[in-house]
PDB file of N, CA and C in Angstrom:
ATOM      1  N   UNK A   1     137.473 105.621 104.001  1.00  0.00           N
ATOM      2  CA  UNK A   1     136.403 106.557 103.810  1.00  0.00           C
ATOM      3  C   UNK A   1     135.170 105.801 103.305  1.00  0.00           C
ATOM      4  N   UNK A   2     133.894 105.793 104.070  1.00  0.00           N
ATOM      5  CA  UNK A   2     132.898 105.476 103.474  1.00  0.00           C
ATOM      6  C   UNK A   2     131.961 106.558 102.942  1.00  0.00           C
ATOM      7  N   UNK A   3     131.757 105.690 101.431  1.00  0.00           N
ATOM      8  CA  UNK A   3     130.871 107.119  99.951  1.00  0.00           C
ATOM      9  C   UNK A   3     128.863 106.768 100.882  1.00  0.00           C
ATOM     10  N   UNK A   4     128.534 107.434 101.097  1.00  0.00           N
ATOM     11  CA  UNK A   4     126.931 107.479 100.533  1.00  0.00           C
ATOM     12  C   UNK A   4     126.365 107.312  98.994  1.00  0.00           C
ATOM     13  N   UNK A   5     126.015 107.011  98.931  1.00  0.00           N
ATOM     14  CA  UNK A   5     126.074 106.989  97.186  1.00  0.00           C
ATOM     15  C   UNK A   5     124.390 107.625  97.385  1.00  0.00           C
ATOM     16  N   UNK A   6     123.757 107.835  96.105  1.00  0.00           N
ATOM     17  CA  UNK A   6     122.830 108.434  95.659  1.00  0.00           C
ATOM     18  C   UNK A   6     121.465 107.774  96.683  1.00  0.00           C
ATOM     19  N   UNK A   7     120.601 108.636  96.762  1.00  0.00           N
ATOM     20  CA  UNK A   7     119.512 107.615  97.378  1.00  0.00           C
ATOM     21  C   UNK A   7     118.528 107.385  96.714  1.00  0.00           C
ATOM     22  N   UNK A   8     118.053 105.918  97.406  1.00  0.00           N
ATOM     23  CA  UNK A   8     116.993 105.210  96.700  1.00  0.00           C
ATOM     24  C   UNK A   8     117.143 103.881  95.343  1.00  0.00           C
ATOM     25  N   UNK A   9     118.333 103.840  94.831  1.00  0.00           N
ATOM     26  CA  UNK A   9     118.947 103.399  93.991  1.00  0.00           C
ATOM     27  C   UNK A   9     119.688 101.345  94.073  1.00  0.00           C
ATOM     28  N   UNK A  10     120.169 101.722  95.430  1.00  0.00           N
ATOM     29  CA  UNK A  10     120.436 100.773  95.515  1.00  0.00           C
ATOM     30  C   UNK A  10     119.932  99.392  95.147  1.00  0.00           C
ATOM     31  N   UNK A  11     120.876  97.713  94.454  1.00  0.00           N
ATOM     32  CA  UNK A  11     119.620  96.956  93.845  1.00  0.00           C
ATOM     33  C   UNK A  11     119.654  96.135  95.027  1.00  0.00           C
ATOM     34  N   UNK A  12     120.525  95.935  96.236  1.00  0.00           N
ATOM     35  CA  UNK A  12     120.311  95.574  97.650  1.00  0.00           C
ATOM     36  C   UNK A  12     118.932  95.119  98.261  1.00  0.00           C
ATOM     37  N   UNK A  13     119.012  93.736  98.259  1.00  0.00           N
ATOM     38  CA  UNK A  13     117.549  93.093  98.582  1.00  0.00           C
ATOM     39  C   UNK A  13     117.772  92.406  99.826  1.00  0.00           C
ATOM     40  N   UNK A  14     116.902  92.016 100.742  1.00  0.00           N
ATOM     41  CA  UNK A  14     117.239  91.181 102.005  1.00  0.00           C
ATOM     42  C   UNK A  14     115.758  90.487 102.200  1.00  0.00           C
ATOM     43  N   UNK A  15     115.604  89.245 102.160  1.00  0.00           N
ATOM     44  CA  UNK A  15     114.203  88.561 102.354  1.00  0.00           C
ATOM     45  C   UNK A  15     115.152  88.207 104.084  1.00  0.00           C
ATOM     46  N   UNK A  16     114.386  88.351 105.019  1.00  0.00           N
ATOM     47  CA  UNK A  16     114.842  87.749 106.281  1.00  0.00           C
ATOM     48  C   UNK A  16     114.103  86.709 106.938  1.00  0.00           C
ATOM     49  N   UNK A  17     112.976  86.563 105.568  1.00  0.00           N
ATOM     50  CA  UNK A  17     112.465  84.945 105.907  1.00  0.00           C
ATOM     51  C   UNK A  17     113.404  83.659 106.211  1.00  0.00           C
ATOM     52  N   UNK A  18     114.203  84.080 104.662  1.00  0.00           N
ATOM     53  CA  UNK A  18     115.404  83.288 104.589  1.00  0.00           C
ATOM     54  C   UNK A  18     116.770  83.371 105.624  1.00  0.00           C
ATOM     55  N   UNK A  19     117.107  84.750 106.142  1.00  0.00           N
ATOM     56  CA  UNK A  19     117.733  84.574 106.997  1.00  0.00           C
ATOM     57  C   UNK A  19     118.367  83.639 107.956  1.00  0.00           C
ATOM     58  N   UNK A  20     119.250  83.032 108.534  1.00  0.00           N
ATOM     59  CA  UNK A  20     119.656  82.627 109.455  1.00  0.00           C
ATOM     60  C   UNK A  20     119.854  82.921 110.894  1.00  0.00           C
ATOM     61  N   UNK A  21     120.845  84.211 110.422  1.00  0.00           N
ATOM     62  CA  UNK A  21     120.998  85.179 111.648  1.00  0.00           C
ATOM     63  C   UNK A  21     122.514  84.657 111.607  1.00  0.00           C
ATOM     64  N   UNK A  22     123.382  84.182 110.505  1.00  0.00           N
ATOM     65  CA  UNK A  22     124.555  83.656 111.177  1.00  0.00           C
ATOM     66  C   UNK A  22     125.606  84.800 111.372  1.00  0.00           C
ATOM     67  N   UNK A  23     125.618  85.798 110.781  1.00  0.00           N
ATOM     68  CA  UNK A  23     126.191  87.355 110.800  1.00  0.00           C
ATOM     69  C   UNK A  23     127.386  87.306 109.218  1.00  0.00           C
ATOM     70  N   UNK A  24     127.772  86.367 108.365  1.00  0.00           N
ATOM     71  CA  UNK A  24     128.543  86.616 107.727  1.00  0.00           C
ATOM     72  C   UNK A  24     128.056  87.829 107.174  1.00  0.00           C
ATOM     73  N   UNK A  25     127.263  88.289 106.544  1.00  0.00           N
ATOM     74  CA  UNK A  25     126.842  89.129 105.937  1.00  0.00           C
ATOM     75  C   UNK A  25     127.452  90.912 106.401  1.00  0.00           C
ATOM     76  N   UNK A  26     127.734  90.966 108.183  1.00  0.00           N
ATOM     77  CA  UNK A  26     127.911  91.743 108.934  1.00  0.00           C
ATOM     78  C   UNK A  26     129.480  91.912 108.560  1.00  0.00           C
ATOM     79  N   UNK A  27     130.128  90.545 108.736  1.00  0.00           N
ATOM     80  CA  UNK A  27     131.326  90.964 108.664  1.00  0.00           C
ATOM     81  C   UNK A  27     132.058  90.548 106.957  1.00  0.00           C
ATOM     82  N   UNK A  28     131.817  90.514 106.213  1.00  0.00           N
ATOM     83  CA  UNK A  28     132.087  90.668 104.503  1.00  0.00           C
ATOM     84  C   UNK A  28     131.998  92.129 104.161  1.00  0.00           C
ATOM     85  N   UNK A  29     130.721  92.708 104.515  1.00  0.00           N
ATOM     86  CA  UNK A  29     130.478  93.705 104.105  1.00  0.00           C
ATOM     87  C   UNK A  29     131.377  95.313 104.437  1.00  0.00           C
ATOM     88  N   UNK A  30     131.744  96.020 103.740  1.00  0.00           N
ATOM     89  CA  UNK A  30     132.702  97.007 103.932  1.00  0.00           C
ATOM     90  C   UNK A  30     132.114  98.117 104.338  1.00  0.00           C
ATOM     91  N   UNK A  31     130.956  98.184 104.392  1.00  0.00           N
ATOM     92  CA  UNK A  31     130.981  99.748 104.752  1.00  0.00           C
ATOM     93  C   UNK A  31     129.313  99.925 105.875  1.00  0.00           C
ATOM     94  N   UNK A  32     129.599  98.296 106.150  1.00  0.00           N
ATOM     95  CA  UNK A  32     128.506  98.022 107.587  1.00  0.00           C
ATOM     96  C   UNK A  32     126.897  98.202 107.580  1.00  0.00           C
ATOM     97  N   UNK A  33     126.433  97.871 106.677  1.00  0.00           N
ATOM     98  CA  UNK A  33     124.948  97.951 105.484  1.00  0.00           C
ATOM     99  C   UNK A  33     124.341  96.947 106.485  1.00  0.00           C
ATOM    100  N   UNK A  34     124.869  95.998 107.195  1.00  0.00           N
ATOM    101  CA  UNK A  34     124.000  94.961 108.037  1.00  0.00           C
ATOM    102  C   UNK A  34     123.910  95.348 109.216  1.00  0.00           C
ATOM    103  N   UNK A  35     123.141  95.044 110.691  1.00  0.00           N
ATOM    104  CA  UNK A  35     123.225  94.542 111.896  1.00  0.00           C
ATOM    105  C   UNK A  35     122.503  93.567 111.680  1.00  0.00           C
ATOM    106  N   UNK A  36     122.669  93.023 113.026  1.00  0.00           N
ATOM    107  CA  UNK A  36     121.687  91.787 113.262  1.00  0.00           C
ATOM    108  C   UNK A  36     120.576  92.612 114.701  1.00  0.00           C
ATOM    109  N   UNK A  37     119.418  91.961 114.338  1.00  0.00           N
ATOM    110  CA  UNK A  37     118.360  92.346 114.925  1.00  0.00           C
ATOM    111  C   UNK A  37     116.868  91.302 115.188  1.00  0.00           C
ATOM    112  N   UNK A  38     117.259  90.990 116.372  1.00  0.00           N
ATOM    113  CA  UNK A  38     116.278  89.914 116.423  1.00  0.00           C
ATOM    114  C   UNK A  38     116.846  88.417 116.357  1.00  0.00           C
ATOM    115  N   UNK A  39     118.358  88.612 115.849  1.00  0.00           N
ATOM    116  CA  UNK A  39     118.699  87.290 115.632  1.00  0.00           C
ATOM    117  C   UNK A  39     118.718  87.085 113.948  1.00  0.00           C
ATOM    118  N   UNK A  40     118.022  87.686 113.603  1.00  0.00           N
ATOM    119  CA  UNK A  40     118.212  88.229 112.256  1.00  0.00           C
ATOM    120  C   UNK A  40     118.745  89.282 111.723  1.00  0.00           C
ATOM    121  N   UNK A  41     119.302  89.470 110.341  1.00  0.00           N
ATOM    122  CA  UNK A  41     119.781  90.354 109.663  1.00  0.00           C
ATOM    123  C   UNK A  41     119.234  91.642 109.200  1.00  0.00           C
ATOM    124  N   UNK A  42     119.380  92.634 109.167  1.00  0.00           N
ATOM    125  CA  UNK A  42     118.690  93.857 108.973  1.00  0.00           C
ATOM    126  C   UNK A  42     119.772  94.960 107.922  1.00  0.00           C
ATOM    127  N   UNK A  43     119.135  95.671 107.198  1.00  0.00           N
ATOM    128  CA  UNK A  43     119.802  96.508 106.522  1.00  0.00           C
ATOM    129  C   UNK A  43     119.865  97.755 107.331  1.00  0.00           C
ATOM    130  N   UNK A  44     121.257  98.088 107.717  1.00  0.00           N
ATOM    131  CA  UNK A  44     120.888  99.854 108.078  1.00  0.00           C
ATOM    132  C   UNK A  44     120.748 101.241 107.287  1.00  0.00           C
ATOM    133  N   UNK A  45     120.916 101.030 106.430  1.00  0.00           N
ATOM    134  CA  UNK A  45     121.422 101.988 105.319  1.00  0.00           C
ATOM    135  C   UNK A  45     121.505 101.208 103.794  1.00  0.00           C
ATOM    136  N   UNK A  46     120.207 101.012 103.427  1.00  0.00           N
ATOM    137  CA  UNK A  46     120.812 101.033 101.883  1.00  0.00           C
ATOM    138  C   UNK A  46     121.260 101.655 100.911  1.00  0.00           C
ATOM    139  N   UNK A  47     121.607 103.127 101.597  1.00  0.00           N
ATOM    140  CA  UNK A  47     122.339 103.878 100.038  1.00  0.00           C
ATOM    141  C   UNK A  47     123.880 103.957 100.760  1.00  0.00           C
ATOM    142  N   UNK A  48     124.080 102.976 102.057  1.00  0.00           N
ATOM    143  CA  UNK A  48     125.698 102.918 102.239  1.00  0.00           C
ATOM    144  C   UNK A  48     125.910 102.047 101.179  1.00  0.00           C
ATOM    145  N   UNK A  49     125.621 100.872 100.304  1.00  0.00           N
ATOM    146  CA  UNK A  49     125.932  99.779  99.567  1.00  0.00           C
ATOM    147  C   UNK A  49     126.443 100.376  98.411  1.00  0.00           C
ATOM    148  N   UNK A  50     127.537  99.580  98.263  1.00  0.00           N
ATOM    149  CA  UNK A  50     128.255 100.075  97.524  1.00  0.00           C
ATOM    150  C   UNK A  50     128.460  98.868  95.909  1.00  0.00           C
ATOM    151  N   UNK A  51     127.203  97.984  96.483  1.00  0.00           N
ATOM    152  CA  UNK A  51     126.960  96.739  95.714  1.00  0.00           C
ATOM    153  C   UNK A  51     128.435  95.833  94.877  1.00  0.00           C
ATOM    154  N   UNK A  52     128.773  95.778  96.075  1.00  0.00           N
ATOM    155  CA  UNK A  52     129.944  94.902  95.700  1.00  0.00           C
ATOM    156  C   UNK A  52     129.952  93.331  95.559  1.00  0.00           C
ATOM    157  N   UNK A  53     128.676  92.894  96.229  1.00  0.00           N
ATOM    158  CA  UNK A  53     128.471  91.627  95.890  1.00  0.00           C
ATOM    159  C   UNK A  53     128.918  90.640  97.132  1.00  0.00           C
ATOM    160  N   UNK A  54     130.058  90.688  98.477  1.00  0.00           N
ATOM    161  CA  UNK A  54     130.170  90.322  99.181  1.00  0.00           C
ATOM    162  C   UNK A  54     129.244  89.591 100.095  1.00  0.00           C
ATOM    163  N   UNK A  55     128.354  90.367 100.103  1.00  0.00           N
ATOM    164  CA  UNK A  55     127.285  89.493 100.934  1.00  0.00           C
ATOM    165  C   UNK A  55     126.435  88.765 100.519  1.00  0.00           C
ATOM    166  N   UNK A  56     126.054  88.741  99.538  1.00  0.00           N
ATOM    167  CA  UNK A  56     125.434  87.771  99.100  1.00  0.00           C
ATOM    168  C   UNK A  56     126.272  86.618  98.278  1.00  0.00           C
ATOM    169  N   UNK A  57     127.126  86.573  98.043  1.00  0.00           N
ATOM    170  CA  UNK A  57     128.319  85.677  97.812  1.00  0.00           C
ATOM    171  C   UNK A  57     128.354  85.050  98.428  1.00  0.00           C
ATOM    172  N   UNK A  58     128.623  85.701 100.245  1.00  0.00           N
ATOM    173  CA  UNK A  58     128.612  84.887 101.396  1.00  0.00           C
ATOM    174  C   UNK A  58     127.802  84.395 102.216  1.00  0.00           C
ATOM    175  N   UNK A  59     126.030  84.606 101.865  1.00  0.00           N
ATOM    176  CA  UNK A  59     124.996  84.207 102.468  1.00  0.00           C
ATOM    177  C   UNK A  59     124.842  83.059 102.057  1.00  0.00           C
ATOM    178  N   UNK A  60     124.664  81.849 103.552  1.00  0.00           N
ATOM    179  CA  UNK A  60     124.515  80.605 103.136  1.00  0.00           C
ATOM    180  C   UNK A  60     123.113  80.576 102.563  1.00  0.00           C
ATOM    181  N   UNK A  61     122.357  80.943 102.998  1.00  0.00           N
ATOM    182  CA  UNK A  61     120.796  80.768 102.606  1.00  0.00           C
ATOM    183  C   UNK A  61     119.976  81.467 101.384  1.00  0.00           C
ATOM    184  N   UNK A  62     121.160  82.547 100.604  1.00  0.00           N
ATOM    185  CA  UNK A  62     120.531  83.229  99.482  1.00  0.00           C
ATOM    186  C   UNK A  62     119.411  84.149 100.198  1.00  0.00           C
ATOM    187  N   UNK A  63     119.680  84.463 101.080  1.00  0.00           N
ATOM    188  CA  UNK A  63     118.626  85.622 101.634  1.00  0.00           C
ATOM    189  C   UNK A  63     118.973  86.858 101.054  1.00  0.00           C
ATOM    190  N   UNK A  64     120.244  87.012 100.506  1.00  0.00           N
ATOM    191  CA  UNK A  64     120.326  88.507 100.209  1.00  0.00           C
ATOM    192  C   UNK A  64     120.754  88.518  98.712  1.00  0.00           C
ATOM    193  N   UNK A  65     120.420  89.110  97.907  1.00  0.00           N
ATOM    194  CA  UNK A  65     120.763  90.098  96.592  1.00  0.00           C
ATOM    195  C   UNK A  65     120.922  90.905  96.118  1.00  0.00           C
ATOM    196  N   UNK A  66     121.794  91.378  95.019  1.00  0.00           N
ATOM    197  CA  UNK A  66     122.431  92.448  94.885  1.00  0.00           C
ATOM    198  C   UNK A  66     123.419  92.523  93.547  1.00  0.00           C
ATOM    199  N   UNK A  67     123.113  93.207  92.922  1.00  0.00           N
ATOM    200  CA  UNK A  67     123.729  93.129  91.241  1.00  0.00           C
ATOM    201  C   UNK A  67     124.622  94.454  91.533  1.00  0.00           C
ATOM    202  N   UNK A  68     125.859  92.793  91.464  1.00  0.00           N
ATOM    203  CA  UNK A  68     127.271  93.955  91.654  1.00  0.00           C
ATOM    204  C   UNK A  68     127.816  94.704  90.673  1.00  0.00           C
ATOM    205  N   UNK A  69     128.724  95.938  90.786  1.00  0.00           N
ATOM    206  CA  UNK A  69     129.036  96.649  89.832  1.00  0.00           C
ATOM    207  C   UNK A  69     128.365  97.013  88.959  1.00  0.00           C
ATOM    208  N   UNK A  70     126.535  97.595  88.857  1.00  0.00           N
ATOM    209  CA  UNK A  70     126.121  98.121  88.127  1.00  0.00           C
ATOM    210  C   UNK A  70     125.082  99.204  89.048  1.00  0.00           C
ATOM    211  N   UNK A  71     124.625 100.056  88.194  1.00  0.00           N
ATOM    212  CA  UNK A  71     123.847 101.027  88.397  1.00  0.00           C
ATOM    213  C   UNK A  71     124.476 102.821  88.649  1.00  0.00           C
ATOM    214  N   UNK A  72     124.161 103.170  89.831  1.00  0.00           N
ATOM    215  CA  UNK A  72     124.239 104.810  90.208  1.00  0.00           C
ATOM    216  C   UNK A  72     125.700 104.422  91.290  1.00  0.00           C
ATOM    217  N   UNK A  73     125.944 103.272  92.143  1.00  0.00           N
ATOM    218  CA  UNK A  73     127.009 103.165  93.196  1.00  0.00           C
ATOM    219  C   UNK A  73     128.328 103.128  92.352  1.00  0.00           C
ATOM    220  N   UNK A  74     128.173 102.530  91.379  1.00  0.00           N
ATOM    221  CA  UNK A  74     129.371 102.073  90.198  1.00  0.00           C
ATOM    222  C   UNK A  74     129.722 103.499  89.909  1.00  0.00           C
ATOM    223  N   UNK A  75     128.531 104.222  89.555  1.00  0.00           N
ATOM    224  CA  UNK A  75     129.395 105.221  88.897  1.00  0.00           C
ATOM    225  C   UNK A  75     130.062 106.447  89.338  1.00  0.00           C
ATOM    226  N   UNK A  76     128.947 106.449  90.468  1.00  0.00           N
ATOM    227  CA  UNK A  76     129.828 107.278  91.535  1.00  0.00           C
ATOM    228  C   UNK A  76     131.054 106.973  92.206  1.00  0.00           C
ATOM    229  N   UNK A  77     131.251 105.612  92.121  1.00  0.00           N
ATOM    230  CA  UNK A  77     132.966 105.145  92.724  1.00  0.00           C
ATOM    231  C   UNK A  77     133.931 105.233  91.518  1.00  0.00           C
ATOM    232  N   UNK A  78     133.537 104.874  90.464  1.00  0.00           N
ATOM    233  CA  UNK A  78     134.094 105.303  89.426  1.00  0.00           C
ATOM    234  C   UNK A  78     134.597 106.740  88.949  1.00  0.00           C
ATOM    235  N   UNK A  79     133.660 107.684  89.260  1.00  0.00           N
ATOM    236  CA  UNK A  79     133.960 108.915  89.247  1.00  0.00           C
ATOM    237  C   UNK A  79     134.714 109.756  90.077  1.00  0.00           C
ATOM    238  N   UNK A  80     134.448 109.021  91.392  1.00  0.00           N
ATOM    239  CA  UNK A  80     135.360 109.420  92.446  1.00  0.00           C
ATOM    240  C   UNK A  80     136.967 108.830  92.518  1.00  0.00           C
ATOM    241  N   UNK A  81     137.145 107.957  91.483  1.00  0.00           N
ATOM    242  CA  UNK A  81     138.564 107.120  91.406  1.00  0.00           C
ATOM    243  C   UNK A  81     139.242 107.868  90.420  1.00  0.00           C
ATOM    244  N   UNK A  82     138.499 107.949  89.439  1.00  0.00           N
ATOM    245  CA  UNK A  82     138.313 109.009  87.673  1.00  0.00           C
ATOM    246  C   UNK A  82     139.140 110.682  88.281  1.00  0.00           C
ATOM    247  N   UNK A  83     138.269 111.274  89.470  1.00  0.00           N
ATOM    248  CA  UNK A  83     137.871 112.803  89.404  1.00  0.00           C
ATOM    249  C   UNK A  83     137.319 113.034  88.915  1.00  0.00           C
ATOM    250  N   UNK A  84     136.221 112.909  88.378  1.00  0.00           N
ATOM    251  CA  UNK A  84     135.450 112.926  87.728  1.00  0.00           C
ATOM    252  C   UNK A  84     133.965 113.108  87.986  1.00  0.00           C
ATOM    253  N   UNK A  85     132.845 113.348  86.949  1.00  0.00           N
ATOM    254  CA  UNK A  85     131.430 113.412  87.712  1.00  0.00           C
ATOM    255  C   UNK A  85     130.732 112.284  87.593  1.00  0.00           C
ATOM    256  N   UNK A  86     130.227 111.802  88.140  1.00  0.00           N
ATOM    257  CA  UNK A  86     129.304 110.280  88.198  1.00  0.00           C
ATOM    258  C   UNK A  86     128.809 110.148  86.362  1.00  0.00           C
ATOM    259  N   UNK A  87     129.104 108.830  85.831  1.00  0.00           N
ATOM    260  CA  UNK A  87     128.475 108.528  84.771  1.00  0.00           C
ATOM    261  C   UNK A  87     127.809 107.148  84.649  1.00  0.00           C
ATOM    262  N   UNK A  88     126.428 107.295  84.919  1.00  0.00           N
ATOM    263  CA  UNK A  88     126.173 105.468  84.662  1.00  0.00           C
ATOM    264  C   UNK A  88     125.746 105.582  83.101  1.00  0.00           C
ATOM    265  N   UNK A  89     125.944 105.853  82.759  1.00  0.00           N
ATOM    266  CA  UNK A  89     125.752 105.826  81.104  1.00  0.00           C
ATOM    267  C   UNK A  89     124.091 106.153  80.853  1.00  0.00           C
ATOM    268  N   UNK A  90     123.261 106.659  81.417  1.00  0.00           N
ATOM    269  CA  UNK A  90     121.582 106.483  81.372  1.00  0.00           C
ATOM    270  C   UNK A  90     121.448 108.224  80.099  1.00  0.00           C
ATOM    271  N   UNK A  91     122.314 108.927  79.893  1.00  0.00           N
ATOM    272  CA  UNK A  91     122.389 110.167  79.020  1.00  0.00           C
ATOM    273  C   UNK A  91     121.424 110.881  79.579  1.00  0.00           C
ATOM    274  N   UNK A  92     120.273 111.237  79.487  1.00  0.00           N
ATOM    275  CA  UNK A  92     119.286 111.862  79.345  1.00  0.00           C
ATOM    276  C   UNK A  92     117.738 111.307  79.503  1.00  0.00           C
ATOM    277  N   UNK A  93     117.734 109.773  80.300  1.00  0.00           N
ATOM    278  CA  UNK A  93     117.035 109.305  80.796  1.00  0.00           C
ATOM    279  C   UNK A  93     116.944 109.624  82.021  1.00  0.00           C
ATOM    280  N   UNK A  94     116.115 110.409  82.622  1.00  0.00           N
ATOM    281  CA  UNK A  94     115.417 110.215  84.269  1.00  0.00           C
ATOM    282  C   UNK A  94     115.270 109.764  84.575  1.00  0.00           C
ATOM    283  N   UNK A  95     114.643 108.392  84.226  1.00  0.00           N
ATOM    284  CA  UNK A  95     114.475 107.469  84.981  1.00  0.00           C
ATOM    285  C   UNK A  95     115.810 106.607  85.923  1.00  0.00           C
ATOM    286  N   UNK A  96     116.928 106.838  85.561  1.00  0.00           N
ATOM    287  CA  UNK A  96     118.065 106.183  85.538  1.00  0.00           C
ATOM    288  C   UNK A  96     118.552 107.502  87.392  1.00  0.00           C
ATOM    289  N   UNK A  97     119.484 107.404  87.532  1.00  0.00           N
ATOM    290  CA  UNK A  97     120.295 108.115  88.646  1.00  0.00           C
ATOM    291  C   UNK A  97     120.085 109.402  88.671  1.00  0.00           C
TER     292      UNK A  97
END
């Protein structure tokens, strides 16, 4: 099952200056956040990311970033593992998820 998680949130970065185009990024990734386009890498969906850190782990060139296990994706997988309702800990800050 792939989650949508919240939108807009994601910390999922892609400079495709840096790019290669070699596709690891395509196939690490679980829930298919890349194509390639142009020969380069492209995001299709950044609120599919589930910021697990895979792809940029596996980018030879550091083209992509992404701060795993934190924010609004964490807590919604968390909550959904829990039963539970999404908690990123932000209380009563808006600014947060």
């Amino acid at each position: 099952m792939i989650l949508k998680y919240l939108r807009g949130v994601a910390t999922l970065k892609l400079d495709s200056a840096k790019c290669i185009g070699c596709g690891l990024c395509l196939n690490v990734c679980p829930h298919a956040v890349f194509k390639l386009e142009s020969r380069k890498a492209a995001i299709t969906d950044a609120d599919l990311c589930m910021e697990c850190g895979a792809c940029a782990l596996n980018c030879p060139t550091a083209a992509i970033s992404v701060k795993k296990g934190v924010g609004c994706a964490q807590a919604v997988r968390m909550g959904f593992l829990k039963g539970t309702e999404p908690d990123c800990g932000c209380g009563d800050d808006s600014s947060c998820c």
